[in-house]
PDB file of N, CA and C in Angstrom:
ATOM      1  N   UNK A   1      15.402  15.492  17.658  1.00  0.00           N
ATOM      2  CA  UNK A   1      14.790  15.440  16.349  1.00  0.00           C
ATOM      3  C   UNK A   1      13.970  14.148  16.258  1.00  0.00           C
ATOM      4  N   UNK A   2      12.636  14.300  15.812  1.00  0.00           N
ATOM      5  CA  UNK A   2      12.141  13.368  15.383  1.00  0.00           C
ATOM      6  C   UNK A   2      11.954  12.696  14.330  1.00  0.00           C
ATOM      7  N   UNK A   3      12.256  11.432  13.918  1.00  0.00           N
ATOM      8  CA  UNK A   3      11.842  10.862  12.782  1.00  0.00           C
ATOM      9  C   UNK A   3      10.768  10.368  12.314  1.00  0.00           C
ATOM     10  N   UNK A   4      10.047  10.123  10.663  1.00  0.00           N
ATOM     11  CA  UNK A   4       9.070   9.883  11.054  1.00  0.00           C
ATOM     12  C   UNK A   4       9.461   8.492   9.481  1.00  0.00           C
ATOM     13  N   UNK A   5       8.801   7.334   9.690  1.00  0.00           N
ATOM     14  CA  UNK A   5       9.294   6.344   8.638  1.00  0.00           C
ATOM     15  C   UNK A   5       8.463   6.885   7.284  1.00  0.00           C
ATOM     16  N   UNK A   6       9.342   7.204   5.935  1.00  0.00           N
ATOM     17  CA  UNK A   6       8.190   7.268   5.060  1.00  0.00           C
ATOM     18  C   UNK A   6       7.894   6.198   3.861  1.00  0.00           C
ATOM     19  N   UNK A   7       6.740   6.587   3.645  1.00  0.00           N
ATOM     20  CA  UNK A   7       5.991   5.527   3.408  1.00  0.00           C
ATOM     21  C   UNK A   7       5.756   5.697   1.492  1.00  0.00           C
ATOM     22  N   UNK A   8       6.089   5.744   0.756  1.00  0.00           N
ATOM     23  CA  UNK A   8       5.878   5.826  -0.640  1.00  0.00           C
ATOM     24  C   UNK A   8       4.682   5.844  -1.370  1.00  0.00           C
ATOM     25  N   UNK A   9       3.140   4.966  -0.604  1.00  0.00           N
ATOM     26  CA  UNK A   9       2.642   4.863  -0.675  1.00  0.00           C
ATOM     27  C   UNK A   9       1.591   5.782  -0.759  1.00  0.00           C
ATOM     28  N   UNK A  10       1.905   6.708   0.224  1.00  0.00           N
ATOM     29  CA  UNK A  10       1.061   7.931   0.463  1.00  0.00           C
ATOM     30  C   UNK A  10       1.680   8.929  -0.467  1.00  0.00           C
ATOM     31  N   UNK A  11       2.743   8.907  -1.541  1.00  0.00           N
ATOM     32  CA  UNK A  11       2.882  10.298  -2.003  1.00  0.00           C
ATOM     33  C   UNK A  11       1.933   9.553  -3.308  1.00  0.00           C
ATOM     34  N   UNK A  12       1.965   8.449  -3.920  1.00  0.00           N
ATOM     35  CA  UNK A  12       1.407   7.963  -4.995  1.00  0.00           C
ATOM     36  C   UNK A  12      -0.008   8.139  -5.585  1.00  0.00           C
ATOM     37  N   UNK A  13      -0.455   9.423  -5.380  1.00  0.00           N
ATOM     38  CA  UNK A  13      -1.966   9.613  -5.223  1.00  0.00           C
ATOM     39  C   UNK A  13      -2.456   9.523  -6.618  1.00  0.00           C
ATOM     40  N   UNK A  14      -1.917   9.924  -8.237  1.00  0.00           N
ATOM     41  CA  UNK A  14      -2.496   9.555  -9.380  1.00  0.00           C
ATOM     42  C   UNK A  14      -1.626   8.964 -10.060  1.00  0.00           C
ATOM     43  N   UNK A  15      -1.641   8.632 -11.132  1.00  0.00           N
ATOM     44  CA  UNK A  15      -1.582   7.809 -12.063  1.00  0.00           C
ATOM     45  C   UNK A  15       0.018   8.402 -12.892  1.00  0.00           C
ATOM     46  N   UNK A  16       0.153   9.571 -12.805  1.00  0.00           N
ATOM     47  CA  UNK A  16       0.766  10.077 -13.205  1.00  0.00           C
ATOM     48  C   UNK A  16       2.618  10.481 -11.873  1.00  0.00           C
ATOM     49  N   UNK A  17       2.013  10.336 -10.739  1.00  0.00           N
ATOM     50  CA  UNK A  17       3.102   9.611 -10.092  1.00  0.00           C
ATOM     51  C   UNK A  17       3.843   8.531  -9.941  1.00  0.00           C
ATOM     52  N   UNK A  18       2.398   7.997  -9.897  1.00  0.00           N
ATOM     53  CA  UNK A  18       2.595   6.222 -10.014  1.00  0.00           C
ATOM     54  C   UNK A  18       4.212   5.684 -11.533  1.00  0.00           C
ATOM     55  N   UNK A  19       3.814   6.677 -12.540  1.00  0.00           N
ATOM     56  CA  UNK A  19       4.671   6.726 -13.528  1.00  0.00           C
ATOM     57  C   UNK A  19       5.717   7.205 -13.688  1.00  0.00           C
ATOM     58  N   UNK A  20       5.619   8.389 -12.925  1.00  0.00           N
ATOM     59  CA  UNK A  20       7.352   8.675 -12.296  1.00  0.00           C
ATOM     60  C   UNK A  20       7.954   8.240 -10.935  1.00  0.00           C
ATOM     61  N   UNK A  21       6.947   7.269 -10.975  1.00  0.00           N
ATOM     62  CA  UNK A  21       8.242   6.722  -9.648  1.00  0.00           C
ATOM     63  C   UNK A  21       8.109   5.256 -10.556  1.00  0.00           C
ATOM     64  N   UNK A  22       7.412   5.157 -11.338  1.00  0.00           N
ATOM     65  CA  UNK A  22       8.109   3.905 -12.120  1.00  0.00           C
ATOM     66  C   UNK A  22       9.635   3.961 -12.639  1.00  0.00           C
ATOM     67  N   UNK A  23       9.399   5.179 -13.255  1.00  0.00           N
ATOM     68  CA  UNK A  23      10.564   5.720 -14.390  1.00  0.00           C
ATOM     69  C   UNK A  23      12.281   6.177 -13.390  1.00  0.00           C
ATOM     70  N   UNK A  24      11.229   6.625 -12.556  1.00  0.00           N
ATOM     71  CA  UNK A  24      12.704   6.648 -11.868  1.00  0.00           C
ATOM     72  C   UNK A  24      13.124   5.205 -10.830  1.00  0.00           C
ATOM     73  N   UNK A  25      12.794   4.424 -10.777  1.00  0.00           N
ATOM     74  CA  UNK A  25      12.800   3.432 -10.256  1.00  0.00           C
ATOM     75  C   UNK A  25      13.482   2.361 -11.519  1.00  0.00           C
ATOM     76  N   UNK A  26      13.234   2.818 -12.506  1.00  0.00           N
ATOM     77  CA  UNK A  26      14.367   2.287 -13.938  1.00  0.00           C
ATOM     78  C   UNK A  26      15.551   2.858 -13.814  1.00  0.00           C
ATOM     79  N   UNK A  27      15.326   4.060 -13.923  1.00  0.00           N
ATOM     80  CA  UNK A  27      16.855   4.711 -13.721  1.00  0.00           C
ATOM     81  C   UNK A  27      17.699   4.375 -12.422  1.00  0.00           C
ATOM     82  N   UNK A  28      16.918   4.241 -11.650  1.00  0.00           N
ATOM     83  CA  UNK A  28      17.715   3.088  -9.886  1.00  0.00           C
ATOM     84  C   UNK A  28      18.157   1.827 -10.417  1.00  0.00           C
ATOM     85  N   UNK A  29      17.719   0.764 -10.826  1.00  0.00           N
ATOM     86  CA  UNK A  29      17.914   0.075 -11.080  1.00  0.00           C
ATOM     87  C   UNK A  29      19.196  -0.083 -12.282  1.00  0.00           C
ATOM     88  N   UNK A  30      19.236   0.672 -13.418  1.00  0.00           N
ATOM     89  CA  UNK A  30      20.544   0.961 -14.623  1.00  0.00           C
ATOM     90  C   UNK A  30      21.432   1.322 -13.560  1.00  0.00           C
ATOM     91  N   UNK A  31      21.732   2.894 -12.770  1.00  0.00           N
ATOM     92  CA  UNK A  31      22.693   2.856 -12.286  1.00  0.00           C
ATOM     93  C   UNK A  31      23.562   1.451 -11.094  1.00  0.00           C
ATOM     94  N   UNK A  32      22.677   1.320 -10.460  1.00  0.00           N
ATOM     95  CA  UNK A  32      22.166  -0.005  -9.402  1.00  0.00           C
ATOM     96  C   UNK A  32      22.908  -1.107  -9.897  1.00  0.00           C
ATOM     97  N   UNK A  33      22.488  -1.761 -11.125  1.00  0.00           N
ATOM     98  CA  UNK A  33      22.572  -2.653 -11.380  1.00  0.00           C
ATOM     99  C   UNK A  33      21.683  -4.264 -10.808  1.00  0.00           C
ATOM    100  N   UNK A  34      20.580  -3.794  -9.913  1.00  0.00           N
ATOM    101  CA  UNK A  34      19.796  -4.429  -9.259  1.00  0.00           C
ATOM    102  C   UNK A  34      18.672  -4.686  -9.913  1.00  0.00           C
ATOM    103  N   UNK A  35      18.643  -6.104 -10.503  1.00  0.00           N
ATOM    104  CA  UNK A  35      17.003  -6.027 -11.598  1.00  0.00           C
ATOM    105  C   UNK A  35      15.805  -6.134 -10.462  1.00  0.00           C
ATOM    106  N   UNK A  36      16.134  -6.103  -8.915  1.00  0.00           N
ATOM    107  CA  UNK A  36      15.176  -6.706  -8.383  1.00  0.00           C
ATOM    108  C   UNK A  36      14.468  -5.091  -7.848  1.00  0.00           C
ATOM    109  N   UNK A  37      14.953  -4.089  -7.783  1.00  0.00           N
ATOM    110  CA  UNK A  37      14.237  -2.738  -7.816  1.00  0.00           C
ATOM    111  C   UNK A  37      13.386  -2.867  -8.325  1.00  0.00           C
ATOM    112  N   UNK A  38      13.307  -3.115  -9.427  1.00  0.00           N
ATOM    113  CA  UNK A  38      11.860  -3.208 -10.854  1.00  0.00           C
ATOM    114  C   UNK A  38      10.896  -3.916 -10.229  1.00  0.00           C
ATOM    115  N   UNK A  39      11.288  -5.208  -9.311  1.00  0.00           N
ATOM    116  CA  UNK A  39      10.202  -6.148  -9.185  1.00  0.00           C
ATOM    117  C   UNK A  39       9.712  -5.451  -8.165  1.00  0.00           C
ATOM    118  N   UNK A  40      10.058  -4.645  -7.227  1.00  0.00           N
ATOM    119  CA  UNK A  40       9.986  -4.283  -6.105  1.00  0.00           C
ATOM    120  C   UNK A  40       9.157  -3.118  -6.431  1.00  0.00           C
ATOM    121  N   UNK A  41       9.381  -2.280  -7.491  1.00  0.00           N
ATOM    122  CA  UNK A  41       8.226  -0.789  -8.289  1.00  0.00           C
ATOM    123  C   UNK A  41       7.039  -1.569  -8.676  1.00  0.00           C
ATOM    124  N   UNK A  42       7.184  -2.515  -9.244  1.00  0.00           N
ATOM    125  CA  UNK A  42       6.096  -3.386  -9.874  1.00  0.00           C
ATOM    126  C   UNK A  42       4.835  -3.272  -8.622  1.00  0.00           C
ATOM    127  N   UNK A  43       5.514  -3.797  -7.690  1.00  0.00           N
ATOM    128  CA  UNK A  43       4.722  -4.412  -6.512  1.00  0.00           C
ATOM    129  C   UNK A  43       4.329  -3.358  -5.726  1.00  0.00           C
ATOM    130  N   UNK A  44       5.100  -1.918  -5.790  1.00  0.00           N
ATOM    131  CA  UNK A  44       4.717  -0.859  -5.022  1.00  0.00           C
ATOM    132  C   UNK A  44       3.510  -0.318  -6.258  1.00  0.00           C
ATOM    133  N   UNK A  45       3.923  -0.476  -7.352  1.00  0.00           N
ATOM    134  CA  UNK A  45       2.772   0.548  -8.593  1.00  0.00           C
ATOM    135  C   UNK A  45       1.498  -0.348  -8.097  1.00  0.00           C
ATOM    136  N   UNK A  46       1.381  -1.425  -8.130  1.00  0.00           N
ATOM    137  CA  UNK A  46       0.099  -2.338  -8.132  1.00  0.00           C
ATOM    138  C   UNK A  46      -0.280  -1.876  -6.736  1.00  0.00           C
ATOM    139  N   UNK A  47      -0.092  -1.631  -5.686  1.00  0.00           N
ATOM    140  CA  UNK A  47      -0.379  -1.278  -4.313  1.00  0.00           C
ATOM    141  C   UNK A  47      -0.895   0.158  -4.472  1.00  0.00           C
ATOM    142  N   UNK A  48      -0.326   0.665  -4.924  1.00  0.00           N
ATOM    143  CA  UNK A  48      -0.067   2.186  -5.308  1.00  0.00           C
ATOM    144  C   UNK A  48      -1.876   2.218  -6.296  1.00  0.00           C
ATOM    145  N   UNK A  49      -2.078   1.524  -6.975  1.00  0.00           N
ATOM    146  CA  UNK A  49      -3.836   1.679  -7.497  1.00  0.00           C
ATOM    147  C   UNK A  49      -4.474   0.927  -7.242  1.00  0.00           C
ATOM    148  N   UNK A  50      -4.049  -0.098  -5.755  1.00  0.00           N
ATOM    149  CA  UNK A  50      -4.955  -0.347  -5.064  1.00  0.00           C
ATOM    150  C   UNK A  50      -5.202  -1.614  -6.016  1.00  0.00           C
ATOM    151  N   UNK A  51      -4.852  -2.516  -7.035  1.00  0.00           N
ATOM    152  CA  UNK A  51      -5.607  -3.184  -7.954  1.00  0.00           C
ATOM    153  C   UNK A  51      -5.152  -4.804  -7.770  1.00  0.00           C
ATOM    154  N   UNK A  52      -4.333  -5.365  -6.241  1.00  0.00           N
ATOM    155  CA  UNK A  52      -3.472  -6.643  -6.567  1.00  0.00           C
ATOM    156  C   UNK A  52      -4.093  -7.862  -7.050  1.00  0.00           C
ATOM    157  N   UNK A  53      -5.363  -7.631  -6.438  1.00  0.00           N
ATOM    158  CA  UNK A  53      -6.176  -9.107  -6.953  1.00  0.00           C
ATOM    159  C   UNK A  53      -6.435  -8.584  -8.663  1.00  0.00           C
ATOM    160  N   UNK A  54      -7.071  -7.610  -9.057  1.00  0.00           N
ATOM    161  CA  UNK A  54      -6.903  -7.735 -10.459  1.00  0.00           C
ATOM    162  C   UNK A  54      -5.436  -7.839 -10.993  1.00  0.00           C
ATOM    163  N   UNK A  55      -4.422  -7.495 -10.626  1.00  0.00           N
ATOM    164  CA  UNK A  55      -3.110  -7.553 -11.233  1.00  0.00           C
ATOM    165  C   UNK A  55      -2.711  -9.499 -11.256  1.00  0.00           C
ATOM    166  N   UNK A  56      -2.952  -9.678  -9.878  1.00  0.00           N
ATOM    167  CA  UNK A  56      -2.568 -10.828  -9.764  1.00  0.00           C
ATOM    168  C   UNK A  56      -2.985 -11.933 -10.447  1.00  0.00           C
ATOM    169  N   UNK A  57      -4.647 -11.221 -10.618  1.00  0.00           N
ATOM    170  CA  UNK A  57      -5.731 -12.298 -12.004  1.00  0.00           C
ATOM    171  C   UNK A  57      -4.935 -12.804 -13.181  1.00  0.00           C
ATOM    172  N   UNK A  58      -4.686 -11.231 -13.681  1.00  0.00           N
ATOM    173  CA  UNK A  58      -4.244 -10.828 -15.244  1.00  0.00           C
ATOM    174  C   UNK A  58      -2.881 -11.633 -15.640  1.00  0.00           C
ATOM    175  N   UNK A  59      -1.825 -11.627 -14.651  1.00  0.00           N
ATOM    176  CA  UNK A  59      -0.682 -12.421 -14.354  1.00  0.00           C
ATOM    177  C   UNK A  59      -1.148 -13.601 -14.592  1.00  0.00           C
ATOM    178  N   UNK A  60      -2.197 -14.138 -13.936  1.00  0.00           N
ATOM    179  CA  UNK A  60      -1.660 -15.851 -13.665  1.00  0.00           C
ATOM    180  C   UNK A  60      -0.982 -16.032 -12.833  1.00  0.00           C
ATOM    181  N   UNK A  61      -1.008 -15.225 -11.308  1.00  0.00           N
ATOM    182  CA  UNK A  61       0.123 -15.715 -10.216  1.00  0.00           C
ATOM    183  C   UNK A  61      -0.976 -15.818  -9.062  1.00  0.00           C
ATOM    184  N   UNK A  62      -0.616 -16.206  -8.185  1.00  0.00           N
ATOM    185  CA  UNK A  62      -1.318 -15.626  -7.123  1.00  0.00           C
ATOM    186  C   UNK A  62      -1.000 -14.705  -5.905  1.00  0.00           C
ATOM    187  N   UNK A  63      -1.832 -14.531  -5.367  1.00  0.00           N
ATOM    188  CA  UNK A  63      -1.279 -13.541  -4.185  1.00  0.00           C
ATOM    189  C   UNK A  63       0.501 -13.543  -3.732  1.00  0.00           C
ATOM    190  N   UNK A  64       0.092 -14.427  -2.693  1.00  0.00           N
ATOM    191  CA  UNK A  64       1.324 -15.068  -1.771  1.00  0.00           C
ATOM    192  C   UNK A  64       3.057 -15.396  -3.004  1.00  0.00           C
ATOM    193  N   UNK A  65       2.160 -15.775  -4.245  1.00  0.00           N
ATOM    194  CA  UNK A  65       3.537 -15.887  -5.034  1.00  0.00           C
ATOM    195  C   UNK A  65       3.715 -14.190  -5.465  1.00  0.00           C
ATOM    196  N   UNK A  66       3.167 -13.336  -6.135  1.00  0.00           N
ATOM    197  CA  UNK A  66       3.429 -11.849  -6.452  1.00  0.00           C
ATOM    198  C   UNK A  66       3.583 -11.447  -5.334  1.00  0.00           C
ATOM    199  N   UNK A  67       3.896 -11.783  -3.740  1.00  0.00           N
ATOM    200  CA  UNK A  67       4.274 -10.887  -2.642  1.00  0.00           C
ATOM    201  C   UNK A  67       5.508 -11.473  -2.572  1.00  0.00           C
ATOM    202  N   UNK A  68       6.130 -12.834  -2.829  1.00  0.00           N
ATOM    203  CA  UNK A  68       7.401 -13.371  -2.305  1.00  0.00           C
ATOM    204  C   UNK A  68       8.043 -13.184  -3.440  1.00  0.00           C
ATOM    205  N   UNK A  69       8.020 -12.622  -4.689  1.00  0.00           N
ATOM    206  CA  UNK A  69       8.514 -12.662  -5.975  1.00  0.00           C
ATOM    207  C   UNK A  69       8.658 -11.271  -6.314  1.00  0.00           C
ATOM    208  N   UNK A  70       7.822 -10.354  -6.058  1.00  0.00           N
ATOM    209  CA  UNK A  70       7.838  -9.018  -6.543  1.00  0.00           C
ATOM    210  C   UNK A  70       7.830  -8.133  -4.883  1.00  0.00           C
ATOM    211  N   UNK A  71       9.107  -8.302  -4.661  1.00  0.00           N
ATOM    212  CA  UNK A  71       9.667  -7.313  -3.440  1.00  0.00           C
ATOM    213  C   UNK A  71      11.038  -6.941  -3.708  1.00  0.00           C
ATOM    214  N   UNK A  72      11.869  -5.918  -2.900  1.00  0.00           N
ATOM    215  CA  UNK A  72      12.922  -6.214  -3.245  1.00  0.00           C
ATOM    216  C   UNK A  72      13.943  -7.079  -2.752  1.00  0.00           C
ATOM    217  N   UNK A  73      14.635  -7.966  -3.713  1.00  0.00           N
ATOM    218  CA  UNK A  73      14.840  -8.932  -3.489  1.00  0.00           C
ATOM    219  C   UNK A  73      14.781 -10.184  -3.857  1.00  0.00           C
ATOM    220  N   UNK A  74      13.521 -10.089  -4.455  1.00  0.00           N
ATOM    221  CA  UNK A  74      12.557 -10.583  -5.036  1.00  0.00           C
ATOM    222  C   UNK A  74      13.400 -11.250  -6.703  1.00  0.00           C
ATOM    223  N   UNK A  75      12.740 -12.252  -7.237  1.00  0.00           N
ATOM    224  CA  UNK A  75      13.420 -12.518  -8.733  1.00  0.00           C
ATOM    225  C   UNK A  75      12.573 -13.288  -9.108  1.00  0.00           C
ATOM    226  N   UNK A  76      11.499 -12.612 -10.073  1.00  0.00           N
ATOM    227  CA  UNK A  76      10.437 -13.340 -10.588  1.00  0.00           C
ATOM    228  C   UNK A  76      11.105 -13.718 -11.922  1.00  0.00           C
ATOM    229  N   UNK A  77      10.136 -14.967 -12.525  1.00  0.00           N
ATOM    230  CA  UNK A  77      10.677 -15.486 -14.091  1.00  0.00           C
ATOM    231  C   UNK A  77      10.251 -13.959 -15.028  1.00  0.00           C
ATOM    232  N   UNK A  78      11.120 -14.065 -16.269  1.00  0.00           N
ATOM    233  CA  UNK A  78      11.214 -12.285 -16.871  1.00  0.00           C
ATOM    234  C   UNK A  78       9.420 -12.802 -17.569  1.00  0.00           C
ATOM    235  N   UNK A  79       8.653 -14.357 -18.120  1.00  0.00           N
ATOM    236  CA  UNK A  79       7.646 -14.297 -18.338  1.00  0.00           C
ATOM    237  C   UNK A  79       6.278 -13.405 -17.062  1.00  0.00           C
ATOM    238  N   UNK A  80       6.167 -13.548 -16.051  1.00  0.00           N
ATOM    239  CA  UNK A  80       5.703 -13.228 -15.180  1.00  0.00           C
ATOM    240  C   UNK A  80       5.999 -11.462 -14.961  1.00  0.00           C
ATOM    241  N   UNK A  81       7.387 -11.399 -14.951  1.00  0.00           N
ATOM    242  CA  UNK A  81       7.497 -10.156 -14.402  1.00  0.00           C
ATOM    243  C   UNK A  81       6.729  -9.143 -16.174  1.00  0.00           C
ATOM    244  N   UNK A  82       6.962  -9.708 -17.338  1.00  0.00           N
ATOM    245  CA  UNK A  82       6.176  -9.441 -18.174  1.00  0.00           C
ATOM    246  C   UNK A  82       4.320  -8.945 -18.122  1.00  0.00           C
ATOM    247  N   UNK A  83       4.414 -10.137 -17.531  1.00  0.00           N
ATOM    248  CA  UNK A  83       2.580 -10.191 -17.595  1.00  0.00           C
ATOM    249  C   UNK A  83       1.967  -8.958 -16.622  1.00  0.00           C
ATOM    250  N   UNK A  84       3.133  -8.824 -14.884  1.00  0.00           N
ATOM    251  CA  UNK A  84       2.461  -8.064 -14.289  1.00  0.00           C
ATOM    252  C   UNK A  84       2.550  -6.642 -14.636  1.00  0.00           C
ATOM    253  N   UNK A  85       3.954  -6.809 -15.242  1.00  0.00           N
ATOM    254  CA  UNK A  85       4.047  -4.816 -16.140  1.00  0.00           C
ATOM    255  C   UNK A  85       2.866  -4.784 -16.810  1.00  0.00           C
ATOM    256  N   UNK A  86       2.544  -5.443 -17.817  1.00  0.00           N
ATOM    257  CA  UNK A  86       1.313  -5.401 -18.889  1.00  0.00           C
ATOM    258  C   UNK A  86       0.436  -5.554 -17.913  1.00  0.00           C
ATOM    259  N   UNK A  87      -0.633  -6.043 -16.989  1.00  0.00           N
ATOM    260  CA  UNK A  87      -1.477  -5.819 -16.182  1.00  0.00           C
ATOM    261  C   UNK A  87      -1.629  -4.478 -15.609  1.00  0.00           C
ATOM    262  N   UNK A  88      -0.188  -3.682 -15.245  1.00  0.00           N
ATOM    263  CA  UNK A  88      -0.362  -2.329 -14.725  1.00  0.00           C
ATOM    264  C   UNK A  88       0.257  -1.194 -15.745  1.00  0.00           C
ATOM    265  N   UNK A  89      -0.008  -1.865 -17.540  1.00  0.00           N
ATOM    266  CA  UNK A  89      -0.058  -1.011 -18.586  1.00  0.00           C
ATOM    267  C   UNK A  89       1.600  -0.326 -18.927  1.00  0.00           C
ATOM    268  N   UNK A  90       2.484  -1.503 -18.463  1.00  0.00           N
ATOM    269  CA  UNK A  90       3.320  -1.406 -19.082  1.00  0.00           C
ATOM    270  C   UNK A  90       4.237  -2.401 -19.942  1.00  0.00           C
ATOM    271  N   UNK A  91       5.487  -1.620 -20.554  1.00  0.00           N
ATOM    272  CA  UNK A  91       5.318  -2.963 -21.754  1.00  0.00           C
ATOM    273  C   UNK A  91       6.959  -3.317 -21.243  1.00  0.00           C
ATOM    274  N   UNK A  92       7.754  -4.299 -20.757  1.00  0.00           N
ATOM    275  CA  UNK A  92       8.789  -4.591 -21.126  1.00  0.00           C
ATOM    276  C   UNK A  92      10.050  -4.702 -22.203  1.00  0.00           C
ATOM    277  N   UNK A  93      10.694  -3.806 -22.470  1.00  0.00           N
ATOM    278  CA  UNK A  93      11.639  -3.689 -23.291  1.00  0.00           C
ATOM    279  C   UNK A  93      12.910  -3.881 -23.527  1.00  0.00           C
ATOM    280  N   UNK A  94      14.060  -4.090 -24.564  1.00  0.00           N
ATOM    281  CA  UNK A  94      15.523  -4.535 -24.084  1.00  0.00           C
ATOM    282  C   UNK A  94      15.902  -3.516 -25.121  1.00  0.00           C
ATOM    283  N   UNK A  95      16.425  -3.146 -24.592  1.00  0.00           N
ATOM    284  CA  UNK A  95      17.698  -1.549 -25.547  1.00  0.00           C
ATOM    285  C   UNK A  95      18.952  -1.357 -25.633  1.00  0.00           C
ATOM    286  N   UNK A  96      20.346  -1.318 -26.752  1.00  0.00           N
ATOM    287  CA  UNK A  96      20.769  -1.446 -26.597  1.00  0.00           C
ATOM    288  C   UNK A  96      21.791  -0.456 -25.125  1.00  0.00           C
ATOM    289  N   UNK A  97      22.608  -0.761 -24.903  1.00  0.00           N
ATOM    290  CA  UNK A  97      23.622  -0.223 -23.838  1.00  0.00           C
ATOM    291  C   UNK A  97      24.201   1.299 -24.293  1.00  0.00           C
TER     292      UNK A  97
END
């Protein structure tokens, strides 16, 4: 059997994927308990429309910091991880439990 590595990148073709693999990438993260999934969707959505230098503008970060900060693993300040949701048109929220 062959394997083949996949790549997330290539299923992300509109805008409207891009948003359900946000959404479910929330729901990974609640069950998870891992806030660093999010940073890690963040960084795949912005790849995903192709847009990092405008994302990275809009932020106020730069490159090299939104690649070592928004992976998984990753633990950006919640101001930042703010700015880059809102750059790729989303809004950060806290709800209760």
């Amino acid at each position: 059997m062959k394997l083949y590595k996949f790549d997330i990148l290539k299923e992300l073709k509109t805008q409207k994927d891009i948003d359900l693999f946000v959404a479910a990438s929330i729901e990974e993260a609640k069950n998870d308990s891992d806030p660093s999934i999010l940073a890690d969707c963040l960084a795949v959505a912005a790849r995903a429309q192709d847009n990092i230098s405008k994302v990275t503008a809009a932020a106020g970060v730069n490159r090299s910091g939104f690649y070592r900060s928004f992976r998984r693993g990753g633990d950006p300040r919640l101001s930042t991880f703010a700015k880059v949701a809102n750059a790729l048109g989303y809004r950060v929220t806290v709800a209760p439990i």
